[in-house]
PDB file of N, CA and C in Angstrom:
ATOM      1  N   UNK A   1      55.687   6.547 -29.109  1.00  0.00           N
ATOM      2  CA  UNK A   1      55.523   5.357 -28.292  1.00  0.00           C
ATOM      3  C   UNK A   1      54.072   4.888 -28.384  1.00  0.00           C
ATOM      4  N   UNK A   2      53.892   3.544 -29.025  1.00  0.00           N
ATOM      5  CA  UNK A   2      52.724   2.946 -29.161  1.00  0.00           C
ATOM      6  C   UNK A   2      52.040   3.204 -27.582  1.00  0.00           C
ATOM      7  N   UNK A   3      50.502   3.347 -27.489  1.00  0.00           N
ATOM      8  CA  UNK A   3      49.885   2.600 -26.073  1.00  0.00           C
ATOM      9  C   UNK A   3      49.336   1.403 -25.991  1.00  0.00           C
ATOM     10  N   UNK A   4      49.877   0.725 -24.906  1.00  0.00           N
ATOM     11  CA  UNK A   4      50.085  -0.416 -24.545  1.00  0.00           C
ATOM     12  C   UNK A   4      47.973  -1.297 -24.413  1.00  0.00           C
ATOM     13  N   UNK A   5      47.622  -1.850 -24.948  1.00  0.00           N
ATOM     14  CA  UNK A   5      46.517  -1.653 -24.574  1.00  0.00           C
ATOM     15  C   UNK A   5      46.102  -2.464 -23.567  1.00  0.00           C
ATOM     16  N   UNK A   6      45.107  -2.145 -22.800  1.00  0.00           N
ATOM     17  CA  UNK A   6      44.646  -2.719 -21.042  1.00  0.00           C
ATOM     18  C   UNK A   6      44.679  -3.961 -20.971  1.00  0.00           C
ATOM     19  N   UNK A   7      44.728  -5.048 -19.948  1.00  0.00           N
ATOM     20  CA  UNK A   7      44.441  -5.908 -19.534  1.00  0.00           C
ATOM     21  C   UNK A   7      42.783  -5.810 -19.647  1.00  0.00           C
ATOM     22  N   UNK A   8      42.461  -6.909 -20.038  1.00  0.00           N
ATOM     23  CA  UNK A   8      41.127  -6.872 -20.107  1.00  0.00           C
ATOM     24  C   UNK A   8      40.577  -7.615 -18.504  1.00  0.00           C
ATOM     25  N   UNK A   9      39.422  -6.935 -17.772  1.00  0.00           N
ATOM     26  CA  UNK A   9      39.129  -7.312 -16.425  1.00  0.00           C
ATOM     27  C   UNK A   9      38.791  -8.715 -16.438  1.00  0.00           C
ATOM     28  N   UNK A  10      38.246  -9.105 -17.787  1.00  0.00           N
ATOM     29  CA  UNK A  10      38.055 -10.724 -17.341  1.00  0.00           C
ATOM     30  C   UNK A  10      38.848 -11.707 -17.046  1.00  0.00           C
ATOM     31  N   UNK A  11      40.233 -11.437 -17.627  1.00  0.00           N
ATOM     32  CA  UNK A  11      41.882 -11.749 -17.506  1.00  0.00           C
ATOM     33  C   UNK A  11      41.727 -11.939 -15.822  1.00  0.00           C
ATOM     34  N   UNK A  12      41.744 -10.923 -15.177  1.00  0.00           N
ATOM     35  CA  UNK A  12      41.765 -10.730 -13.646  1.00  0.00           C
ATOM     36  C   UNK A  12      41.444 -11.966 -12.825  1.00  0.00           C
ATOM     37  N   UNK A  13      41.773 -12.652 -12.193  1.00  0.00           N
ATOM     38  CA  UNK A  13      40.900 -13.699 -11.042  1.00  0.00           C
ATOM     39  C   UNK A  13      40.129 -12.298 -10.394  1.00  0.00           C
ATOM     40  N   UNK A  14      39.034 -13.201 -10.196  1.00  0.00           N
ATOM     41  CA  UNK A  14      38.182 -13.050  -9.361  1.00  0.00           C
ATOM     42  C   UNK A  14      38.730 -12.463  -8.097  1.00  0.00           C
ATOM     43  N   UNK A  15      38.052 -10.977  -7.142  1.00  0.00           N
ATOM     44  CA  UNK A  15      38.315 -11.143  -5.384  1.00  0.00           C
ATOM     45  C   UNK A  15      37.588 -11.512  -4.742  1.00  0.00           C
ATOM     46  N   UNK A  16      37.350 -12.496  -4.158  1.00  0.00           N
ATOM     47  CA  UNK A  16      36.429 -12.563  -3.357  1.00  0.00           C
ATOM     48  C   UNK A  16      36.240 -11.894  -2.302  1.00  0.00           C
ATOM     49  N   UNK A  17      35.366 -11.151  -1.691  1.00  0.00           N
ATOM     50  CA  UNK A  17      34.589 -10.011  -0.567  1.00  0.00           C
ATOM     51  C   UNK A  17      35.357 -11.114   0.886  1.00  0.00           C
ATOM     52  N   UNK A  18      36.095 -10.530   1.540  1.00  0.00           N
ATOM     53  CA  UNK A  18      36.816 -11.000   2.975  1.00  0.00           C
ATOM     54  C   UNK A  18      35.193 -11.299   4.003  1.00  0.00           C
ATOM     55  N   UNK A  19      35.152 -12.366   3.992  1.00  0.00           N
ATOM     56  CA  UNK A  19      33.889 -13.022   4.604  1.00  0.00           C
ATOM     57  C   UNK A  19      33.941 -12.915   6.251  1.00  0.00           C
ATOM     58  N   UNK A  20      33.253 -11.304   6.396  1.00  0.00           N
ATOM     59  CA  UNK A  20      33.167 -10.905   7.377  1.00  0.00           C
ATOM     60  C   UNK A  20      31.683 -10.886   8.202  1.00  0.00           C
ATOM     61  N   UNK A  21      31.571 -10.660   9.566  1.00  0.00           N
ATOM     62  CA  UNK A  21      30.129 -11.101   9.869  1.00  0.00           C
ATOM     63  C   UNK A  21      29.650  -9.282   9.512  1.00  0.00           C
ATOM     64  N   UNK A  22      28.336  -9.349   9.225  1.00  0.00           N
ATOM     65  CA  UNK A  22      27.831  -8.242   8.739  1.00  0.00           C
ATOM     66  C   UNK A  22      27.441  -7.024  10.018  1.00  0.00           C
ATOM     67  N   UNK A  23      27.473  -5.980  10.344  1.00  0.00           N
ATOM     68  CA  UNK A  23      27.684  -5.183  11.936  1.00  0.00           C
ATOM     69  C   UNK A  23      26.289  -5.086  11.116  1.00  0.00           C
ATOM     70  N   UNK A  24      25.275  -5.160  12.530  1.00  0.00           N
ATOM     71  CA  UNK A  24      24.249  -4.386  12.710  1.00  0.00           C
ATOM     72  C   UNK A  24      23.901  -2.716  12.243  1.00  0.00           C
ATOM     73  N   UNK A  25      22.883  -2.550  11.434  1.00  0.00           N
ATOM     74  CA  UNK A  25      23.301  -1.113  11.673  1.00  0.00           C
ATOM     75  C   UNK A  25      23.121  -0.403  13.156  1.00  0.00           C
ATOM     76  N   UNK A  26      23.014   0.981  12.851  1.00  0.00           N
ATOM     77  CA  UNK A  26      23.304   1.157  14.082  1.00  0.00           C
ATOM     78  C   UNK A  26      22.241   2.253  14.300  1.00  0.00           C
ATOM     79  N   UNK A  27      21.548   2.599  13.229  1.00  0.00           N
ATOM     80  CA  UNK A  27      19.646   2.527  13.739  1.00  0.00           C
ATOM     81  C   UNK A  27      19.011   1.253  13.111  1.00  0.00           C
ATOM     82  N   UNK A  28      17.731   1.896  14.257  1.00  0.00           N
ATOM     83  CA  UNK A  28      16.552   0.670  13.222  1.00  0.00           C
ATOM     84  C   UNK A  28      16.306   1.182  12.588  1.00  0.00           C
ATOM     85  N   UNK A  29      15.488  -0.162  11.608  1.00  0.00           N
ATOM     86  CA  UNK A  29      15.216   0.615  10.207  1.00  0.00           C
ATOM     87  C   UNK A  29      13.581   1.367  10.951  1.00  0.00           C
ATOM     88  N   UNK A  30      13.383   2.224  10.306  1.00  0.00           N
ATOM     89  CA  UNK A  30      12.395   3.366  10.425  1.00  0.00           C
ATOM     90  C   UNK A  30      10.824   2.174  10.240  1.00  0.00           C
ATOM     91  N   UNK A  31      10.013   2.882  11.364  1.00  0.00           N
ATOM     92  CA  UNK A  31       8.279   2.283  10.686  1.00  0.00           C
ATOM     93  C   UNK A  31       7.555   3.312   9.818  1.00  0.00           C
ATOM     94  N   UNK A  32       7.140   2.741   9.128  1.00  0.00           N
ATOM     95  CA  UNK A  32       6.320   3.498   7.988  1.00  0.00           C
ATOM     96  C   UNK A  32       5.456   3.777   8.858  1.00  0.00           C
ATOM     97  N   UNK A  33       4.698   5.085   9.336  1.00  0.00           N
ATOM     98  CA  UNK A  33       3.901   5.636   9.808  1.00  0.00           C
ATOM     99  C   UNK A  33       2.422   5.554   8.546  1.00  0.00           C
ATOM    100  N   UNK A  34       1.537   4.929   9.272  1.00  0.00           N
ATOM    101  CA  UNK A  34       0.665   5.033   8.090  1.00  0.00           C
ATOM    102  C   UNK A  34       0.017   6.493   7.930  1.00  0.00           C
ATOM    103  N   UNK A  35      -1.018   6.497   6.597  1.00  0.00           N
ATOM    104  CA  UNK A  35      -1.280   8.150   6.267  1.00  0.00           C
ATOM    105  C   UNK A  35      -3.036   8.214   7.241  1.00  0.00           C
ATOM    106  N   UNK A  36      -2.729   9.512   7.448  1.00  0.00           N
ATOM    107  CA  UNK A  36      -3.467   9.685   8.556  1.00  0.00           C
ATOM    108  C   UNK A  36      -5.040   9.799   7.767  1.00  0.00           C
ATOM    109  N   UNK A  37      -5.992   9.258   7.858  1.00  0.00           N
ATOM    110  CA  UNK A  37      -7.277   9.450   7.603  1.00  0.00           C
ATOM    111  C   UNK A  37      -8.211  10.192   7.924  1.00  0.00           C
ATOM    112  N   UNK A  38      -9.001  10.816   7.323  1.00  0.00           N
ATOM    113  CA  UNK A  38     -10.002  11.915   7.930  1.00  0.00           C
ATOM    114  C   UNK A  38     -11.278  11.055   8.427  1.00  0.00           C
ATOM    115  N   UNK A  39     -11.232  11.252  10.134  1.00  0.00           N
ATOM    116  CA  UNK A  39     -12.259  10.856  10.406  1.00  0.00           C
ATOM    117  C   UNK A  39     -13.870  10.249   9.939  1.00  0.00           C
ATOM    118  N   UNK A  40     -14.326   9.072  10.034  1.00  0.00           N
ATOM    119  CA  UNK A  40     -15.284   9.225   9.285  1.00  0.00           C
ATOM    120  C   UNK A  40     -16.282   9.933  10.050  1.00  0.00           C
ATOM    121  N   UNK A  41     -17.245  10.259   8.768  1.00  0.00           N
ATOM    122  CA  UNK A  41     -18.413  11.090   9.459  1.00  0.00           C
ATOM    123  C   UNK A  41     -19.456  10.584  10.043  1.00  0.00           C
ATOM    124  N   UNK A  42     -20.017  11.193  10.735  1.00  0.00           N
ATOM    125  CA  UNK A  42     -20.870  10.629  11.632  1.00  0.00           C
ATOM    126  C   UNK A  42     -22.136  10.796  10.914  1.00  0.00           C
ATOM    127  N   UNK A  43     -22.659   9.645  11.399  1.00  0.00           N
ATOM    128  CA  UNK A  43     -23.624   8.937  10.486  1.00  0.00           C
ATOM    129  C   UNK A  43     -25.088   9.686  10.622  1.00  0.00           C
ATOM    130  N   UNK A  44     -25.733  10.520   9.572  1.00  0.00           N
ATOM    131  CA  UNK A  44     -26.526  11.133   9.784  1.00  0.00           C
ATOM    132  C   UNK A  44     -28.175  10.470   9.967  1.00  0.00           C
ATOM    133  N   UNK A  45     -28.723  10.791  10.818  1.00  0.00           N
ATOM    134  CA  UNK A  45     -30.543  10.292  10.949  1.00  0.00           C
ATOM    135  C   UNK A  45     -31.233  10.458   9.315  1.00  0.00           C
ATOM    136  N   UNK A  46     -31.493   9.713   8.859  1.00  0.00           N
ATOM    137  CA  UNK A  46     -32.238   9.333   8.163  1.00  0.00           C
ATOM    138  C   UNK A  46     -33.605  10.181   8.530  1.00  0.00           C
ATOM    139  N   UNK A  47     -34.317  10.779   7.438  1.00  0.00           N
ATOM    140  CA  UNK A  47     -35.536  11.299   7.868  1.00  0.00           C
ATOM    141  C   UNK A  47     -36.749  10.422   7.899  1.00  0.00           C
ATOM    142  N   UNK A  48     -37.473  10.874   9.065  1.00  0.00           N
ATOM    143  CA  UNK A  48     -38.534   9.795   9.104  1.00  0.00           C
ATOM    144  C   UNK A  48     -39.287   9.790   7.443  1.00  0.00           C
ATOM    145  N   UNK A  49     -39.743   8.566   7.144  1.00  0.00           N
ATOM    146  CA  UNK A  49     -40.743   8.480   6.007  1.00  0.00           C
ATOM    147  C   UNK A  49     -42.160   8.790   6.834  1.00  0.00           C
ATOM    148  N   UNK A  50     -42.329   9.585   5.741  1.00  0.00           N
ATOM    149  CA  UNK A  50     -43.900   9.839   5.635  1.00  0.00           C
ATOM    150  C   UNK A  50     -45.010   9.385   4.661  1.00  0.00           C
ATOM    151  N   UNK A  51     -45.893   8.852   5.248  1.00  0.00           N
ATOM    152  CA  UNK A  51     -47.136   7.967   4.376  1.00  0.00           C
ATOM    153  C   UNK A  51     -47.389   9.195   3.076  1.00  0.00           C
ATOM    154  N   UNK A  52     -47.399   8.738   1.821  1.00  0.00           N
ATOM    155  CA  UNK A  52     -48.128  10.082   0.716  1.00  0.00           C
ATOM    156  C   UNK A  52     -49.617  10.324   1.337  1.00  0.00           C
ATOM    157  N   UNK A  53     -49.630  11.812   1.095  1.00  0.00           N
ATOM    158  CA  UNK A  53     -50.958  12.304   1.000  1.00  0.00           C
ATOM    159  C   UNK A  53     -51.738  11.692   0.139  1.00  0.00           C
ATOM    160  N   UNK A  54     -53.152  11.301   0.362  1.00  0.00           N
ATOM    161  CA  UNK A  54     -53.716  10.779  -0.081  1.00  0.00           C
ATOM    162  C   UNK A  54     -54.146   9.598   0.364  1.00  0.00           C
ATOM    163  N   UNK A  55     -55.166   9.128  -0.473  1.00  0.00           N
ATOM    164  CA  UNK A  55     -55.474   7.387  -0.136  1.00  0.00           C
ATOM    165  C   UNK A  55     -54.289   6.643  -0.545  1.00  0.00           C
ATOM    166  N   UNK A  56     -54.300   5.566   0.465  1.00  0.00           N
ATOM    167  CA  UNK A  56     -53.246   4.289   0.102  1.00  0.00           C
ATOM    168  C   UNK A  56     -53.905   3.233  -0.615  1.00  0.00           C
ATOM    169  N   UNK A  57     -52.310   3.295  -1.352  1.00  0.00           N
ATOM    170  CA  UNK A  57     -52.482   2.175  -2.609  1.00  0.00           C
ATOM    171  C   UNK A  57     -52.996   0.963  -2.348  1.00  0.00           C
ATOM    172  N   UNK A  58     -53.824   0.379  -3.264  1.00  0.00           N
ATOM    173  CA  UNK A  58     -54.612  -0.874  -2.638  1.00  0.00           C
ATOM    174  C   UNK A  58     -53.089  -1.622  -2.657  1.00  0.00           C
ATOM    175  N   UNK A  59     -52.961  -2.668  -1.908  1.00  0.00           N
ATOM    176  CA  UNK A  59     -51.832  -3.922  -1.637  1.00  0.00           C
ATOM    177  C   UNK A  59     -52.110  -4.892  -2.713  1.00  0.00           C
ATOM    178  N   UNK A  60     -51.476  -5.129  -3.396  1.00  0.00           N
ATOM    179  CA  UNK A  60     -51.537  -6.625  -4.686  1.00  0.00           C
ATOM    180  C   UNK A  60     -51.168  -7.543  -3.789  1.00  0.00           C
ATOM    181  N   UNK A  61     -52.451  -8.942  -3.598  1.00  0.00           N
ATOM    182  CA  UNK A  61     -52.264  -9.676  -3.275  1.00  0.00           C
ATOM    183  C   UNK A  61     -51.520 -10.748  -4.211  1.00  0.00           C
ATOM    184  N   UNK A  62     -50.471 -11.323  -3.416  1.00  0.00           N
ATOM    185  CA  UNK A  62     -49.167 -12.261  -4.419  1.00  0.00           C
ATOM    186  C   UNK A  62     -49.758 -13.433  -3.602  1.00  0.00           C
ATOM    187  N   UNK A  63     -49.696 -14.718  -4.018  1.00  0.00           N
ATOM    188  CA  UNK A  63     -49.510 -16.684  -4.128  1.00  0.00           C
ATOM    189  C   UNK A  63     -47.813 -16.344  -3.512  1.00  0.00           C
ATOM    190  N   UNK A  64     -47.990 -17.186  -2.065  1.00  0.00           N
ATOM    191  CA  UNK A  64     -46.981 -17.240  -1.895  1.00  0.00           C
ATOM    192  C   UNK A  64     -46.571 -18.738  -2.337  1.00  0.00           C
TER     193      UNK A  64
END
């Protein structure tokens, strides 16, 4: 006995989906929790500057 070969699906009409109202789900959708950051650091004192030993540099006078 030969096999019969398929109907091809494009043959088929179309079903169209029974146009129903869509149910809520039934959780919310989830919040993305953002990623947790490592504190920033606390901002360290700067050490005082100290004048160099020695005589100070003469100042170049500039034309303003």
């Amino acid at each position: 006995m030969a096999r019969q070969p398929k109907p091809s699906r494009k043959d088929e009409p179309r079903r169209e989906p029974p146009n129903e109202p869509k149910k809520p789900p039934l959780k919310p959708p989830r919040q993305r929790k953002p990623p947790i950051k490592d504190p920033p650091p606390e901002p360290r004192e700067a050490p005082e500057k100290r004048p160099p030993i020695g005589d100070p540099p003469e100042k170049i006078k500039t034309r303003n």
